[in-house]
Each structure stands twice: as structure tokens, then as C-alpha cells.
N, C-alpha and C. Protein backbone atom coordinates (compact mmCIF):
# COMPACT_ATOMS: atom_id res chain seq x y z
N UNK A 1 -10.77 -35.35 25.52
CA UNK A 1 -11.06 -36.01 24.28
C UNK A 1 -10.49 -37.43 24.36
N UNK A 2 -11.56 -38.18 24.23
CA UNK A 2 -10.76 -39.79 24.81
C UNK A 2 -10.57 -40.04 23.46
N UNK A 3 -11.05 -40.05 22.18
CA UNK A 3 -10.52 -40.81 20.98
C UNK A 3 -9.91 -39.79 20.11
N UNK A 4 -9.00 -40.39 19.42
CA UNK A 4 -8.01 -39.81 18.67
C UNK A 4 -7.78 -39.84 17.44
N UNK A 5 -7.57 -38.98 16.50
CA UNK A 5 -7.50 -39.45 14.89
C UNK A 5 -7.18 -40.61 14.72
N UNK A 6 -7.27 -41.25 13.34
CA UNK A 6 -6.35 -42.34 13.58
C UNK A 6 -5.21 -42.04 12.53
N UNK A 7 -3.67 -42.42 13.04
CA UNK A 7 -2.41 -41.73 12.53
C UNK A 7 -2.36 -42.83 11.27
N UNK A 8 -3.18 -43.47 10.97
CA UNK A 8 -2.91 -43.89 9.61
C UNK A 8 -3.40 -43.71 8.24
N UNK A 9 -4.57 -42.94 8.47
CA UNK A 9 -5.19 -42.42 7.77
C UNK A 9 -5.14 -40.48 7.65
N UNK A 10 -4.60 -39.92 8.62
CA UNK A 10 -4.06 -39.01 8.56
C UNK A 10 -2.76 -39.08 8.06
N UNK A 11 -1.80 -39.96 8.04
CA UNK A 11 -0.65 -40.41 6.91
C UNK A 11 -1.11 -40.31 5.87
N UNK A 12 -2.46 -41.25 5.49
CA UNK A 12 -2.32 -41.10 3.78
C UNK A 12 -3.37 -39.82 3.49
N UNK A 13 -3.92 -39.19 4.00
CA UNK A 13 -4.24 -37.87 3.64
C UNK A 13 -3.11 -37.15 3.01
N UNK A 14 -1.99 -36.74 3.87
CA UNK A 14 -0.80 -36.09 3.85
C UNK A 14 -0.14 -36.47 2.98
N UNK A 15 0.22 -37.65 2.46
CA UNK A 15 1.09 -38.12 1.89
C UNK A 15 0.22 -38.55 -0.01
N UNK A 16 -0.69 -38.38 -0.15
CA UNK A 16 -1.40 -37.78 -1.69
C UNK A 16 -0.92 -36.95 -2.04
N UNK A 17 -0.50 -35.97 -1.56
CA UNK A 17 0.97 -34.92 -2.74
C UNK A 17 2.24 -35.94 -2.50
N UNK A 18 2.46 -36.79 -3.41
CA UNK A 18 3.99 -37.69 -3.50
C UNK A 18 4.97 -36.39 -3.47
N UNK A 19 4.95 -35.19 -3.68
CA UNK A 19 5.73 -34.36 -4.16
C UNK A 19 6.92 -33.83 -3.15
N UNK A 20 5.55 -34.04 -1.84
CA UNK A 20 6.22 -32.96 -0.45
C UNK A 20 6.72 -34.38 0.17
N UNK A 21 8.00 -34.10 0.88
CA UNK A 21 8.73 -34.80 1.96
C UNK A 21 7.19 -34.83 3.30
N UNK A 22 7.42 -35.91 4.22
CA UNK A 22 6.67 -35.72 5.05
C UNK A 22 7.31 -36.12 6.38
N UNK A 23 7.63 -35.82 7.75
CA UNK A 23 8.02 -36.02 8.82
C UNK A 23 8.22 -37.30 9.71
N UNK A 24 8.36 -37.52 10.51
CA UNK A 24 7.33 -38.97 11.12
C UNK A 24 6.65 -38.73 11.75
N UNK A 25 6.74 -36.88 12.68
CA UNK A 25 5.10 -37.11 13.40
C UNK A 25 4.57 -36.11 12.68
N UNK A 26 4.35 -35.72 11.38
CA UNK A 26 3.87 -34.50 11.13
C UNK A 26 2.24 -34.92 10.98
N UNK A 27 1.90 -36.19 11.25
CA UNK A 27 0.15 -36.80 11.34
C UNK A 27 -0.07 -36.25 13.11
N UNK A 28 1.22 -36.29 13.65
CA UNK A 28 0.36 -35.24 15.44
C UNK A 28 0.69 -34.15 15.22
N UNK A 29 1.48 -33.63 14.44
CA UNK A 29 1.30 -31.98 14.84
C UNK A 29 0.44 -31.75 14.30
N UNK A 30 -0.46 -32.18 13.03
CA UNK A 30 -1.59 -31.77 12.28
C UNK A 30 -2.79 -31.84 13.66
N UNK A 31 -2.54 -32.51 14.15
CA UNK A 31 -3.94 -33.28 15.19
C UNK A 31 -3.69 -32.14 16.60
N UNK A 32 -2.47 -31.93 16.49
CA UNK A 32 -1.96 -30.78 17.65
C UNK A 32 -3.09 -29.55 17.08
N UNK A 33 -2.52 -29.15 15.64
CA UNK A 33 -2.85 -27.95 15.65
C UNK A 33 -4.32 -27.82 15.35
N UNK A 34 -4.93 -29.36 15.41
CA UNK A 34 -6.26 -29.04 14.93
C UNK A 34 -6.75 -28.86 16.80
N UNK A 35 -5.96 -29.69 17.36
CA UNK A 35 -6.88 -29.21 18.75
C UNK A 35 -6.65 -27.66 19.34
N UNK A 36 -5.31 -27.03 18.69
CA UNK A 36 -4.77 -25.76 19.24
C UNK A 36 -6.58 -24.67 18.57
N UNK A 37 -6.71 -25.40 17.20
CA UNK A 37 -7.79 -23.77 16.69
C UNK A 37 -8.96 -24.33 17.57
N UNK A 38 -9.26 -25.62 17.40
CA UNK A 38 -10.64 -25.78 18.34
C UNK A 38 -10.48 -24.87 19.73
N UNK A 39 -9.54 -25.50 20.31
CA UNK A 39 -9.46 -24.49 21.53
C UNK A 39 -9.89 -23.04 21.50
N UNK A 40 -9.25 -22.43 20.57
CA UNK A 40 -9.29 -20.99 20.58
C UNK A 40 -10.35 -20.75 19.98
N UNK A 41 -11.56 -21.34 19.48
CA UNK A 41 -12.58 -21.62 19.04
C UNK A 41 -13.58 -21.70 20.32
N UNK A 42 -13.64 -21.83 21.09
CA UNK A 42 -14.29 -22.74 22.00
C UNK A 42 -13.97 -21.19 22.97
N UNK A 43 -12.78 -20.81 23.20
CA UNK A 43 -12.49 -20.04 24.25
C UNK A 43 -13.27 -18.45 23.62
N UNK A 44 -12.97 -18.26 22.44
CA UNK A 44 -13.35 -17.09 21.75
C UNK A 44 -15.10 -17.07 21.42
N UNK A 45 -15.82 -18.28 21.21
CA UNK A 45 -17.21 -19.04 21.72
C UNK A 45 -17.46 -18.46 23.01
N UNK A 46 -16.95 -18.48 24.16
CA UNK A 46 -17.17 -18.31 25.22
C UNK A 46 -17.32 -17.10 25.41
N UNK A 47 -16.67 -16.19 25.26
CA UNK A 47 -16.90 -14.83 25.15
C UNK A 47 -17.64 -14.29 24.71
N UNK A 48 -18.24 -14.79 23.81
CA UNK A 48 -19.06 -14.01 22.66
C UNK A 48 -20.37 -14.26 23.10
N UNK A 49 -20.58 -15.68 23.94
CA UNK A 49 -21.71 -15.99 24.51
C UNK A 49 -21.84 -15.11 25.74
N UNK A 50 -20.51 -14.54 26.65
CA UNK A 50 -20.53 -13.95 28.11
C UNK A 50 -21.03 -12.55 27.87
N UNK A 51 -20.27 -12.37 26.55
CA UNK A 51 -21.19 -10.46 26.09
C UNK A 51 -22.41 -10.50 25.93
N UNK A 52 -23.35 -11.89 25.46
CA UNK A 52 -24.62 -11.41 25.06
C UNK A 52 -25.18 -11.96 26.32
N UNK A 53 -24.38 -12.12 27.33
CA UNK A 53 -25.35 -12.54 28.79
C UNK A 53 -26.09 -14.25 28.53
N UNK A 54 -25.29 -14.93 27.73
CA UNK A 54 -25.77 -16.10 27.75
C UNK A 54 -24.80 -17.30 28.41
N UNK A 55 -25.78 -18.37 29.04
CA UNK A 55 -25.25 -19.30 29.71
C UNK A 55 -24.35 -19.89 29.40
N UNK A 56 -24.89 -20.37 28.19
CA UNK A 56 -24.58 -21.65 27.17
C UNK A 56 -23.93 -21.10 25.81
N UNK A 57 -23.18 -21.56 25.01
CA UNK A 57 -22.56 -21.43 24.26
C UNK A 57 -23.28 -22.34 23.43
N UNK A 58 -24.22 -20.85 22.60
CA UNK A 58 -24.89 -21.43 21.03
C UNK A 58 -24.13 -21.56 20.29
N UNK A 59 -25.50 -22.15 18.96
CA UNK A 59 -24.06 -22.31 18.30
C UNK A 59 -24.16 -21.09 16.76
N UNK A 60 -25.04 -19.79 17.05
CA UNK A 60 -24.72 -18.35 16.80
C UNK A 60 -23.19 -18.14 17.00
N UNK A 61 -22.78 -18.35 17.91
CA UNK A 61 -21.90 -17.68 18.98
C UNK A 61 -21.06 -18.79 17.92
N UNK A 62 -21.05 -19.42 18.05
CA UNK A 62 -19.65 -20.57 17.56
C UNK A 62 -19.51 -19.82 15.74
N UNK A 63 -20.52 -19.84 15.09
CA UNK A 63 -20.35 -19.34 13.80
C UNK A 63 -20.18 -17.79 13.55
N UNK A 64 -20.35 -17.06 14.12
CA UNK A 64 -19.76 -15.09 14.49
C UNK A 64 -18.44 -15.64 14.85
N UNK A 65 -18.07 -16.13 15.88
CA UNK A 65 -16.45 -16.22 15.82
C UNK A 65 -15.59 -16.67 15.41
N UNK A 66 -16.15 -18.07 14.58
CA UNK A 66 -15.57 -18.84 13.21
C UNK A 66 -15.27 -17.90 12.09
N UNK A 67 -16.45 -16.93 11.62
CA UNK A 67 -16.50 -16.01 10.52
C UNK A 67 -15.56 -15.10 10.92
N UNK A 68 -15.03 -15.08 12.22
CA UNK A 68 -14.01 -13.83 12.01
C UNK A 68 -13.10 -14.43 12.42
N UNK A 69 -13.13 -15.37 12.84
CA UNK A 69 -11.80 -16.14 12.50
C UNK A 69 -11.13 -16.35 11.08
N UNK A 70 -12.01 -16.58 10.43
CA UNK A 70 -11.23 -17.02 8.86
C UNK A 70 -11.06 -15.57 8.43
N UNK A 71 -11.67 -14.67 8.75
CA UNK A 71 -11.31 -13.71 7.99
C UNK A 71 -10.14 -12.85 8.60
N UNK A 72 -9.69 -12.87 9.89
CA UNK A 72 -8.85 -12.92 10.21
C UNK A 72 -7.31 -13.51 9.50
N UNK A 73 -7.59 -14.53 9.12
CA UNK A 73 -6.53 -15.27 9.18
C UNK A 73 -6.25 -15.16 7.58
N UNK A 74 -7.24 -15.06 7.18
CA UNK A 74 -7.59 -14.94 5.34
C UNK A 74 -6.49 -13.17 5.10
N UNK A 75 -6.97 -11.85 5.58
CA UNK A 75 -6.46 -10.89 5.60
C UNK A 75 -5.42 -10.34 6.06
């Protein structure tokens, strides 16, 4: 991934609740953990495409493992 959020606008996302304290890198761990679910997104994609004997990773395959992802994580 050559381009990168940009950490200043992920600051003021974060920082619209005045309420919560905020870190100094807590704009990369957000960007960390958004690349950590893609990953496991992508890897769990892959599988789902290797069971139905497909090459390529549709994007069926990306939304079945999204949907049980959230519900996973929801329950």
C-alpha cells in the first residue's frame, strides 16, 4: 500500500468527541488496525474463494465473509 491516510485528518475525526483524551499516535494505531481487519478480510476472502474452487477472489466471497465477520464480532 504506497499511500497512507492522512494523520491529520484522521486527528480531527478522533478528536470531535472533545470529551475523550486522545494519544499522539492513536491516528496509526487506528490505520494499524484498519490494515490488521483488511488483512484478515482478504485472507478469510481467500478461503472462501479456495472452497468454491475459484481462482480469483469475487467479490461474493468478500461479502459472505464480511457478513460473518460482523456477526461474529457483533455476538
Amino acid at each position: 500500500m504506497s499511500k497512507k491516510a492522512p494523520r491529520a485528518a484522521l486527528k480531527l475525526h478522533m478528536k470531535k468527541n472533545t470529551n475523550i483524551r486522545i494519544g499522539k499516535n492513536a491516528d496509526l494505531m487506528a490505520q494499524l488496525n484498519l490494515l490488521v481487519v483488511l488483512h484478515r478480510l482478504v485472507e478469510e476472502s481467500r478461503v472462501k474463494a479456495f472452497e468454491e474452487k475459484s481462482a480469483t477472489i469475487k467479490v461474493h466471497h468478500v461479502r459472505a465473509v464480511a457478513k460473518k465477520l460482523l456477526k461474529s464480532t457483533r455476538g
